[in-house]
PDB file of N, CA and C in Angstrom:
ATOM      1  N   UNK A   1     -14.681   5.292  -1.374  1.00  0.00           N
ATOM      2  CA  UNK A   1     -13.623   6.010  -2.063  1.00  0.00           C
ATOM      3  C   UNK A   1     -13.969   6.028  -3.552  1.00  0.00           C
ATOM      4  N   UNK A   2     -13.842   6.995  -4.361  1.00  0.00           N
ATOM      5  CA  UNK A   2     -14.173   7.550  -5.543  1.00  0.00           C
ATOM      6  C   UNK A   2     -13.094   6.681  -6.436  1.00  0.00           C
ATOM      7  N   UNK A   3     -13.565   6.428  -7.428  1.00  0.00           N
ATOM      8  CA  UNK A   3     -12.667   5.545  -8.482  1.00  0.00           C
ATOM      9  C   UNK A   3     -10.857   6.741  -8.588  1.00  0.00           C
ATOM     10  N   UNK A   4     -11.048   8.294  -8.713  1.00  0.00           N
ATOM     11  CA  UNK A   4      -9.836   8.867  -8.496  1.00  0.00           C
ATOM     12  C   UNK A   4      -9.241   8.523  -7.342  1.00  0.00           C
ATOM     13  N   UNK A   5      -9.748   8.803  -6.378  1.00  0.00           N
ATOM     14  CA  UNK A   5      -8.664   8.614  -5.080  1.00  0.00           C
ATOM     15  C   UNK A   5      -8.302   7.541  -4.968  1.00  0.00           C
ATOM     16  N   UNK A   6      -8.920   5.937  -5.626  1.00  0.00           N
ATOM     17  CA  UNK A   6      -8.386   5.206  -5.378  1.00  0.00           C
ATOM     18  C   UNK A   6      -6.937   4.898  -6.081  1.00  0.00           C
ATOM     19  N   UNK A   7      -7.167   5.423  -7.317  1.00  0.00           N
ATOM     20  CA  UNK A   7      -5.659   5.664  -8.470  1.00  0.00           C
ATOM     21  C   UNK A   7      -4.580   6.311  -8.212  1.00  0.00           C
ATOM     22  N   UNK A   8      -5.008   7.523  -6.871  1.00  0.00           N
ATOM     23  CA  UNK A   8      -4.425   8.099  -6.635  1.00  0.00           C
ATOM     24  C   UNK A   8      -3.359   7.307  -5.542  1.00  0.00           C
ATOM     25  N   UNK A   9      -4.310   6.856  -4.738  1.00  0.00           N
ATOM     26  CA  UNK A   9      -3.615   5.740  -3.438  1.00  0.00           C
ATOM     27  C   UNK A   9      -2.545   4.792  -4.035  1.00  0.00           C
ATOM     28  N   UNK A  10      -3.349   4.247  -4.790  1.00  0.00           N
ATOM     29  CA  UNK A  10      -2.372   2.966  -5.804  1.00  0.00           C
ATOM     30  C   UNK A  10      -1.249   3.865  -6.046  1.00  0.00           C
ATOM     31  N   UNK A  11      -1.060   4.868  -7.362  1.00  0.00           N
ATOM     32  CA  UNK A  11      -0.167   5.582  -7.338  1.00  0.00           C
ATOM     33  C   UNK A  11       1.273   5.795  -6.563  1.00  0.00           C
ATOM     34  N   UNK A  12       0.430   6.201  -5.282  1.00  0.00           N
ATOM     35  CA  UNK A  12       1.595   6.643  -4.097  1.00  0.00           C
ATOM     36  C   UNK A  12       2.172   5.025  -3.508  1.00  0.00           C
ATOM     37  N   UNK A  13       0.989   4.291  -3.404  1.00  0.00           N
ATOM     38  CA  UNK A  13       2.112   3.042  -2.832  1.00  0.00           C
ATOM     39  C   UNK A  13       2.797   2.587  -3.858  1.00  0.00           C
ATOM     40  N   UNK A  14       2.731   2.180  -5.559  1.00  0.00           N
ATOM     41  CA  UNK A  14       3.331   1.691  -6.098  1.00  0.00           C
ATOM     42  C   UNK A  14       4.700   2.370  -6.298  1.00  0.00           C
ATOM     43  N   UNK A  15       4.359   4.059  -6.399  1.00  0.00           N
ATOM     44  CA  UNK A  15       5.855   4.301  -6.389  1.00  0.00           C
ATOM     45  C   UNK A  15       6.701   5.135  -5.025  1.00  0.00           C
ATOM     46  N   UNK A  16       5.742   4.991  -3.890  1.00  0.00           N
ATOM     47  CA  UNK A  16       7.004   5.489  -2.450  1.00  0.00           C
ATOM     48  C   UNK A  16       7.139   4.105  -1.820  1.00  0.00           C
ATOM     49  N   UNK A  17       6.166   2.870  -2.081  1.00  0.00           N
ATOM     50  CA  UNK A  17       6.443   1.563  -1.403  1.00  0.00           C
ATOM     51  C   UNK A  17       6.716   0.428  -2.012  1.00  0.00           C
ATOM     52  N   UNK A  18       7.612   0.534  -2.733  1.00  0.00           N
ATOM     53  CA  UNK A  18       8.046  -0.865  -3.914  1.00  0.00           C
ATOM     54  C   UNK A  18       8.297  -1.605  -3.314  1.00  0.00           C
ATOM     55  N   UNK A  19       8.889  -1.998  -1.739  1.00  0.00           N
ATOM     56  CA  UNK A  19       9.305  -2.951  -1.161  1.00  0.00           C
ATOM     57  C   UNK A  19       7.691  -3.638  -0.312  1.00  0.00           C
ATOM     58  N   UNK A  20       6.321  -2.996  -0.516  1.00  0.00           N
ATOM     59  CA  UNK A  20       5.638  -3.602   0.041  1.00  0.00           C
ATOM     60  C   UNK A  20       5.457  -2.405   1.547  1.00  0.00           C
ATOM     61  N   UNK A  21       4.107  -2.341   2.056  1.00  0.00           N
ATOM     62  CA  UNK A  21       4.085  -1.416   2.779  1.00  0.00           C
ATOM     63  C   UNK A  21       3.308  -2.434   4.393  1.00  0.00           C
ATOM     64  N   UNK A  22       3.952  -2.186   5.133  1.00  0.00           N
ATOM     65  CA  UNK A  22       3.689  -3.248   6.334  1.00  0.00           C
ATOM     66  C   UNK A  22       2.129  -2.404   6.930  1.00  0.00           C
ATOM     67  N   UNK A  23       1.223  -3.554   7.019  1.00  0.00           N
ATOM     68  CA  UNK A  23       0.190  -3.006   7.683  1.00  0.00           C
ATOM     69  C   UNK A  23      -0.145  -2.664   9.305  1.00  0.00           C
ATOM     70  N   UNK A  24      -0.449  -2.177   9.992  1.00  0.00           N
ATOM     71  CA  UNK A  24      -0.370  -1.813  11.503  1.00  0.00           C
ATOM     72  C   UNK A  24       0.699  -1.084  12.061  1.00  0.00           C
ATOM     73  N   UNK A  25       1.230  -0.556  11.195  1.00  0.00           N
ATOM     74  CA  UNK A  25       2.334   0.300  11.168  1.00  0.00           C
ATOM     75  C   UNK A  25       2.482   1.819  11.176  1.00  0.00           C
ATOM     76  N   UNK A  26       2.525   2.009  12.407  1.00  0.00           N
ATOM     77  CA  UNK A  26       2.045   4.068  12.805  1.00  0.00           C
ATOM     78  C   UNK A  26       2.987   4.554  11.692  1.00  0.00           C
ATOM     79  N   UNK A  27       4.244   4.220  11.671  1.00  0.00           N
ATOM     80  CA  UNK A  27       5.138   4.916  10.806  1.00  0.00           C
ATOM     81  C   UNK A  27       4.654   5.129   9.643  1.00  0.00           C
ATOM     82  N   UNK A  28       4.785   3.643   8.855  1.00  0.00           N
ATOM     83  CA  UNK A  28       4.301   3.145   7.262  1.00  0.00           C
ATOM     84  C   UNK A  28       2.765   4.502   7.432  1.00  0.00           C
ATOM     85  N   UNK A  29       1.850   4.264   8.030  1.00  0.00           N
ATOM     86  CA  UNK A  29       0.841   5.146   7.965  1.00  0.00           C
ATOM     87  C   UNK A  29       1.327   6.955   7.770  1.00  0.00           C
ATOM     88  N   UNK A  30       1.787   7.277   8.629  1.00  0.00           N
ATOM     89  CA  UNK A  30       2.736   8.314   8.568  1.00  0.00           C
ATOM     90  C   UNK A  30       3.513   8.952   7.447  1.00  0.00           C
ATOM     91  N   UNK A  31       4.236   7.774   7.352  1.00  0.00           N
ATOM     92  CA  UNK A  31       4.786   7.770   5.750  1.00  0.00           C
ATOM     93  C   UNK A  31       3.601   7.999   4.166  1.00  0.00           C
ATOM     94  N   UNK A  32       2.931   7.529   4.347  1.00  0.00           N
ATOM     95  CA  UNK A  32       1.924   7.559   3.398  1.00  0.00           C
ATOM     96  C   UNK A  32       1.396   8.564   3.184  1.00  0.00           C
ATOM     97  N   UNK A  33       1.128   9.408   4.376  1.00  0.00           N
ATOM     98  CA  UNK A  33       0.021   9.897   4.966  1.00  0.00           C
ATOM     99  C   UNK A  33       1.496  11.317   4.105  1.00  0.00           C
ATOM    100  N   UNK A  34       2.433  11.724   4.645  1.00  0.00           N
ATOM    101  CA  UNK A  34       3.101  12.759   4.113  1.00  0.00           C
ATOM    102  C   UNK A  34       3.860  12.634   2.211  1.00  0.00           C
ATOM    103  N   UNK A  35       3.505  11.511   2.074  1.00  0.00           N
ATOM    104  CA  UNK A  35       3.635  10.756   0.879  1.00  0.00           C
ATOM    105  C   UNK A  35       2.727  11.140  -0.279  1.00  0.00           C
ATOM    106  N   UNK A  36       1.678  11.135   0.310  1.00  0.00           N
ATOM    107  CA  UNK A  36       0.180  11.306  -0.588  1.00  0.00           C
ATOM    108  C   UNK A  36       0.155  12.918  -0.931  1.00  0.00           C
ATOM    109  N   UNK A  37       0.108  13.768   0.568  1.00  0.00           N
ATOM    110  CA  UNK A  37       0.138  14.963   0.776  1.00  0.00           C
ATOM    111  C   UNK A  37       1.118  15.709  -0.840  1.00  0.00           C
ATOM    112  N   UNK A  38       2.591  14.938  -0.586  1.00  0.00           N
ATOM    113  CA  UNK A  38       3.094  15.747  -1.738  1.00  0.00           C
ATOM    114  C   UNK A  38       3.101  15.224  -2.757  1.00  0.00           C
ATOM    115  N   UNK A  39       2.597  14.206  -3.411  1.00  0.00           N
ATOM    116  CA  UNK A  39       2.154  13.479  -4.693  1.00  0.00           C
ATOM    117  C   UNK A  39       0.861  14.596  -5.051  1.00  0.00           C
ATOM    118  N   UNK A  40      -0.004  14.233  -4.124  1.00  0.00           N
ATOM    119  CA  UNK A  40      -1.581  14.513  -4.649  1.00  0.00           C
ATOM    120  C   UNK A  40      -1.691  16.228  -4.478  1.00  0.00           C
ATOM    121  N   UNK A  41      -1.460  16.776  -3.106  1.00  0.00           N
ATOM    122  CA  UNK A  41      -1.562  18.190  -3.393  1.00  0.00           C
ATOM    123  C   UNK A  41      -2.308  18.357  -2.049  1.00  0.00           C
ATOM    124  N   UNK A  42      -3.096  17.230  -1.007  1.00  0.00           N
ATOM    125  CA  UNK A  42      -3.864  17.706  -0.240  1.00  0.00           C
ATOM    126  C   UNK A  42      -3.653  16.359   0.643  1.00  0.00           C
ATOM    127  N   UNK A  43      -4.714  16.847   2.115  1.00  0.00           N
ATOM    128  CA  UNK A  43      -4.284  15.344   2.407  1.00  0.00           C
ATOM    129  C   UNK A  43      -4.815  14.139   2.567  1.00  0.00           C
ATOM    130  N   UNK A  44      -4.415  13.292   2.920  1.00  0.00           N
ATOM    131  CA  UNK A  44      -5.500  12.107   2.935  1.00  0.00           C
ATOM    132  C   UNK A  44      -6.085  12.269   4.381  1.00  0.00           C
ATOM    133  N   UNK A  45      -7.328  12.307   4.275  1.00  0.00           N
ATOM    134  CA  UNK A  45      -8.160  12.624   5.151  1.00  0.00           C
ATOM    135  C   UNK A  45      -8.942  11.506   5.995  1.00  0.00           C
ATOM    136  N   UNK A  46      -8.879  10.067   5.189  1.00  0.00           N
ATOM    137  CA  UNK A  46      -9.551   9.124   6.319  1.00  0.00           C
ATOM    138  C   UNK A  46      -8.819   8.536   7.103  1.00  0.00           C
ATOM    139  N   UNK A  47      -9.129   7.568   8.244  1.00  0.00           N
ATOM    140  CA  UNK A  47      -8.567   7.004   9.066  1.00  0.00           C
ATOM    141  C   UNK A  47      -7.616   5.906   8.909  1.00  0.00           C
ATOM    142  N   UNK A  48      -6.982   5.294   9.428  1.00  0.00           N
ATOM    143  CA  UNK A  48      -6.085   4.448   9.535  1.00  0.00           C
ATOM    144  C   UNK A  48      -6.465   2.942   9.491  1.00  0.00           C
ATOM    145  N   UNK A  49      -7.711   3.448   9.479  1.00  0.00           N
ATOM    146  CA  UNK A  49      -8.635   1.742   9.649  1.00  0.00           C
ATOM    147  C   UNK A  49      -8.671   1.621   7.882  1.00  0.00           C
ATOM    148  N   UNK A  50      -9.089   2.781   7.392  1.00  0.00           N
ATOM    149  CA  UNK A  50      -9.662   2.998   6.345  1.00  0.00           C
ATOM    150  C   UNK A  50      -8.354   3.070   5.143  1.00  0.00           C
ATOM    151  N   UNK A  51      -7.162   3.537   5.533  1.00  0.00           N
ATOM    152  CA  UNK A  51      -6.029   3.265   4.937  1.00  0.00           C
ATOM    153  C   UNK A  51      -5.797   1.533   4.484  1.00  0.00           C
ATOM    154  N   UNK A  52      -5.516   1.221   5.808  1.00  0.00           N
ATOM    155  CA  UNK A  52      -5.133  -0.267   5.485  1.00  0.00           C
ATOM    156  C   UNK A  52      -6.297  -1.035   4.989  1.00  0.00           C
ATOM    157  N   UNK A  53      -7.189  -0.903   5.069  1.00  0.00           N
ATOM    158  CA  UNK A  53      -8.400  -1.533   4.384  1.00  0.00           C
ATOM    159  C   UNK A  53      -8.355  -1.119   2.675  1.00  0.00           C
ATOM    160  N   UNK A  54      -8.237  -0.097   2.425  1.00  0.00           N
ATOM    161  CA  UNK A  54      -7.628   0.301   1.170  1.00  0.00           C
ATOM    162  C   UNK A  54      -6.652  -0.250   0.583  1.00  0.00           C
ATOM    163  N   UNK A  55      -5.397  -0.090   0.923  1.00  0.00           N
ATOM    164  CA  UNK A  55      -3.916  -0.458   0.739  1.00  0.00           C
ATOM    165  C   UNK A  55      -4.151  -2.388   0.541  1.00  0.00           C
ATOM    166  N   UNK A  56      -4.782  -2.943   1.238  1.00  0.00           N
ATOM    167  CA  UNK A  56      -5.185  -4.514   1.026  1.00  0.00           C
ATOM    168  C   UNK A  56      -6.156  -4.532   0.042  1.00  0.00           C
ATOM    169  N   UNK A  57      -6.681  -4.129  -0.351  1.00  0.00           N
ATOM    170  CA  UNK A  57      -7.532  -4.444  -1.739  1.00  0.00           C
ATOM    171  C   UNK A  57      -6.433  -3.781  -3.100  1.00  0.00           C
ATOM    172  N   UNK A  58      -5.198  -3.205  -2.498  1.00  0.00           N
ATOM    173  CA  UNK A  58      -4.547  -2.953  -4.056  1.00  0.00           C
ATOM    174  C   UNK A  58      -3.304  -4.147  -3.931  1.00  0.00           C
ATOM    175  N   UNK A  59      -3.030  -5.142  -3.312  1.00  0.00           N
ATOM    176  CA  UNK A  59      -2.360  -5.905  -3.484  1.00  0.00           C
ATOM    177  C   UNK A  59      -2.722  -7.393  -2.790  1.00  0.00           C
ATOM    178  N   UNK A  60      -1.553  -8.142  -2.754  1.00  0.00           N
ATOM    179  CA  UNK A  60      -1.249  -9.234  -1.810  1.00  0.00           C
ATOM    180  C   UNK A  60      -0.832  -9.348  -0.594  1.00  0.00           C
ATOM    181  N   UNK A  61      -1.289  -9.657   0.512  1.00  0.00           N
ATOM    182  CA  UNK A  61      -1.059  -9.649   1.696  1.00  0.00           C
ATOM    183  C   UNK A  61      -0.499 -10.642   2.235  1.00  0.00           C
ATOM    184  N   UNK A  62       0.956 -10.669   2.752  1.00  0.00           N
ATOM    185  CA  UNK A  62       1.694 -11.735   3.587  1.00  0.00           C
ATOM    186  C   UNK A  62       2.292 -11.123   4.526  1.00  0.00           C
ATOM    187  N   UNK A  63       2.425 -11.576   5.696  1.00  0.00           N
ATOM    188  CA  UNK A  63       2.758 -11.624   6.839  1.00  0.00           C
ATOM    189  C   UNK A  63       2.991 -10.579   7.633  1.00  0.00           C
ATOM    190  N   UNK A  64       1.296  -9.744   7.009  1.00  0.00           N
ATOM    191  CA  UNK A  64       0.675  -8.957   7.549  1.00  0.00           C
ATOM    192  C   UNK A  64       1.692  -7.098   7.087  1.00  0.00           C
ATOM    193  N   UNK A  65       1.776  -7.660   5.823  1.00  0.00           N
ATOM    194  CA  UNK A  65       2.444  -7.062   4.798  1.00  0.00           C
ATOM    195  C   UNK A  65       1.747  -6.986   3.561  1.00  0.00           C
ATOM    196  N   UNK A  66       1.519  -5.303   2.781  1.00  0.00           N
ATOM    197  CA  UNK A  66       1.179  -5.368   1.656  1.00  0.00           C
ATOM    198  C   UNK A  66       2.299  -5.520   0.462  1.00  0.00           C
ATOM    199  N   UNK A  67       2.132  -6.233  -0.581  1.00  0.00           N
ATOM    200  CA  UNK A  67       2.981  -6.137  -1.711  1.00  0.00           C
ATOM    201  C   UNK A  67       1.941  -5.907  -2.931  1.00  0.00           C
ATOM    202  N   UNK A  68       2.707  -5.186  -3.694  1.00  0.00           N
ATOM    203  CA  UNK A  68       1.626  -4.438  -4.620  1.00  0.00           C
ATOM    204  C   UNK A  68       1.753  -5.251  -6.162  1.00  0.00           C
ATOM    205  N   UNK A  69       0.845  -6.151  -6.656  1.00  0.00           N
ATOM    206  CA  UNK A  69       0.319  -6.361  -7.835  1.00  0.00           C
ATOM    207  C   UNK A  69       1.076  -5.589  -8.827  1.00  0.00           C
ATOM    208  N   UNK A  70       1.609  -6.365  -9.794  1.00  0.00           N
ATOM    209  CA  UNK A  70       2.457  -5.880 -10.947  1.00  0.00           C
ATOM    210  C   UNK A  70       3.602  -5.133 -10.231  1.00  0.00           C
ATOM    211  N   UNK A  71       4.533  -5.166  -9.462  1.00  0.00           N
ATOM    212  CA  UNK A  71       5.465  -5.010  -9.042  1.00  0.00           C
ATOM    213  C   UNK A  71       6.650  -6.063  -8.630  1.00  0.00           C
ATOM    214  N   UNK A  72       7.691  -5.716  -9.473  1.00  0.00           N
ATOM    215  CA  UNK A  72       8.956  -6.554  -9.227  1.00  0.00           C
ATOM    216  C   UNK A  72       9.863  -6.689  -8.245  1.00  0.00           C
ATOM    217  N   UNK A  73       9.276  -6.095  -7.587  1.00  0.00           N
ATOM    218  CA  UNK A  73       9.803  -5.917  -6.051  1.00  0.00           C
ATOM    219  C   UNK A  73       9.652  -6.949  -4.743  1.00  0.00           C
ATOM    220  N   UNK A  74       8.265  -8.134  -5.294  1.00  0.00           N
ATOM    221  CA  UNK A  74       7.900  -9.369  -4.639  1.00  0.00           C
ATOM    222  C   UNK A  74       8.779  -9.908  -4.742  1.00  0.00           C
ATOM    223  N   UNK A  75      10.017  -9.974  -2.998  1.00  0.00           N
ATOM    224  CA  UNK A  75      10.817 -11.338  -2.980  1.00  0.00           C
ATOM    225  C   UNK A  75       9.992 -12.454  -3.449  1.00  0.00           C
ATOM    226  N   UNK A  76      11.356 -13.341  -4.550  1.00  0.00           N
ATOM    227  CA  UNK A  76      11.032 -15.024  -4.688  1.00  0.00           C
ATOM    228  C   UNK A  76      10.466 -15.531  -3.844  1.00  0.00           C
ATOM    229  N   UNK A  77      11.109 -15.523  -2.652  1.00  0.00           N
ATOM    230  CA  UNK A  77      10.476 -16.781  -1.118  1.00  0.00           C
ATOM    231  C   UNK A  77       9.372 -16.760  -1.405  1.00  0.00           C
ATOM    232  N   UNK A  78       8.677 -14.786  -1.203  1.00  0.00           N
ATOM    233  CA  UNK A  78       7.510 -14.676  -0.873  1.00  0.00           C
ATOM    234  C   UNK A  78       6.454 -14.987  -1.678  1.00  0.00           C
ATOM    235  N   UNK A  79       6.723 -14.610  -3.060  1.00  0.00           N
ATOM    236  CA  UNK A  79       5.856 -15.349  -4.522  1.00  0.00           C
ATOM    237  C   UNK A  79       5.978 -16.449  -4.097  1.00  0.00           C
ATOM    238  N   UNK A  80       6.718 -17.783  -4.165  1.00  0.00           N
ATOM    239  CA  UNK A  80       6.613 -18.602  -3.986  1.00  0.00           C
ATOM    240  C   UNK A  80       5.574 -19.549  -2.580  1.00  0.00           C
ATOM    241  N   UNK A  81       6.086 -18.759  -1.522  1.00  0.00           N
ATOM    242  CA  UNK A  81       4.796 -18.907   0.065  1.00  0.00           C
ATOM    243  C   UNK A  81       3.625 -18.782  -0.418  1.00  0.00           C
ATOM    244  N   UNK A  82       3.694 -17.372  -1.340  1.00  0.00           N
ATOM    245  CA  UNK A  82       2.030 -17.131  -1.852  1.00  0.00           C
ATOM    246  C   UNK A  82       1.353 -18.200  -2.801  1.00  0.00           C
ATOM    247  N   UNK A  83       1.846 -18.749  -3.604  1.00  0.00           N
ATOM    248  CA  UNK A  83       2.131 -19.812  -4.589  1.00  0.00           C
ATOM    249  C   UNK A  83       1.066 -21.108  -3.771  1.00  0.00           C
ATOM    250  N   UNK A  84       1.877 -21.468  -2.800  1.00  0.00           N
ATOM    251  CA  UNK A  84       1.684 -22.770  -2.492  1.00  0.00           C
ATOM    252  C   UNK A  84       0.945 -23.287  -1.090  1.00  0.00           C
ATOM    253  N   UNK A  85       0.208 -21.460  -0.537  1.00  0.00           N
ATOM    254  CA  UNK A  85      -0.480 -21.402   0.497  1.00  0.00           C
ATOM    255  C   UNK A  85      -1.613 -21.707   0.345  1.00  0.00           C
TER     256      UNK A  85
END
């Protein structure tokens, strides 16, 4: 992925998934997937393997859940689990 599309990805999850975007998730994928489309202008074209493999290198991963880096949207508990794991 090209240094743009990846800004672009970040982009769309930081602002359609503030609550954290669950990974293995047809929907969440779905969601993204029509998410990106009207953010960016076109669509996201790779796979689903290739999504969530993406989407985990722009944040923190708990319980098989992304939460996105510099976002205030990380429940306490969960900062804290992450904290002391």
């Amino acid at each position: 992925m090209n240094s743009q599309a990846f800004i672009q990805t970040k982009n769309v999850l930081h602002q359609r998934f503030p609550k954290g975007f669950r990974l293995e998730s047809a929907i969440e994928m779905k969601r993204f997937r029509r998410f990106y489309a009207d953010m960016v202008g076109c669509e996201y074209e790779d796979s689903d393997e290739v999504l969530a493999e993406e989407n985990s290198s722009c944040g923190i991963e708990y319980n098989n859940k992304i939460f996105f880096t510099g976002t205030s949207s990380i429940p306490r508990h969960t900062k804290r689990n992450c904290l002391f794991h």
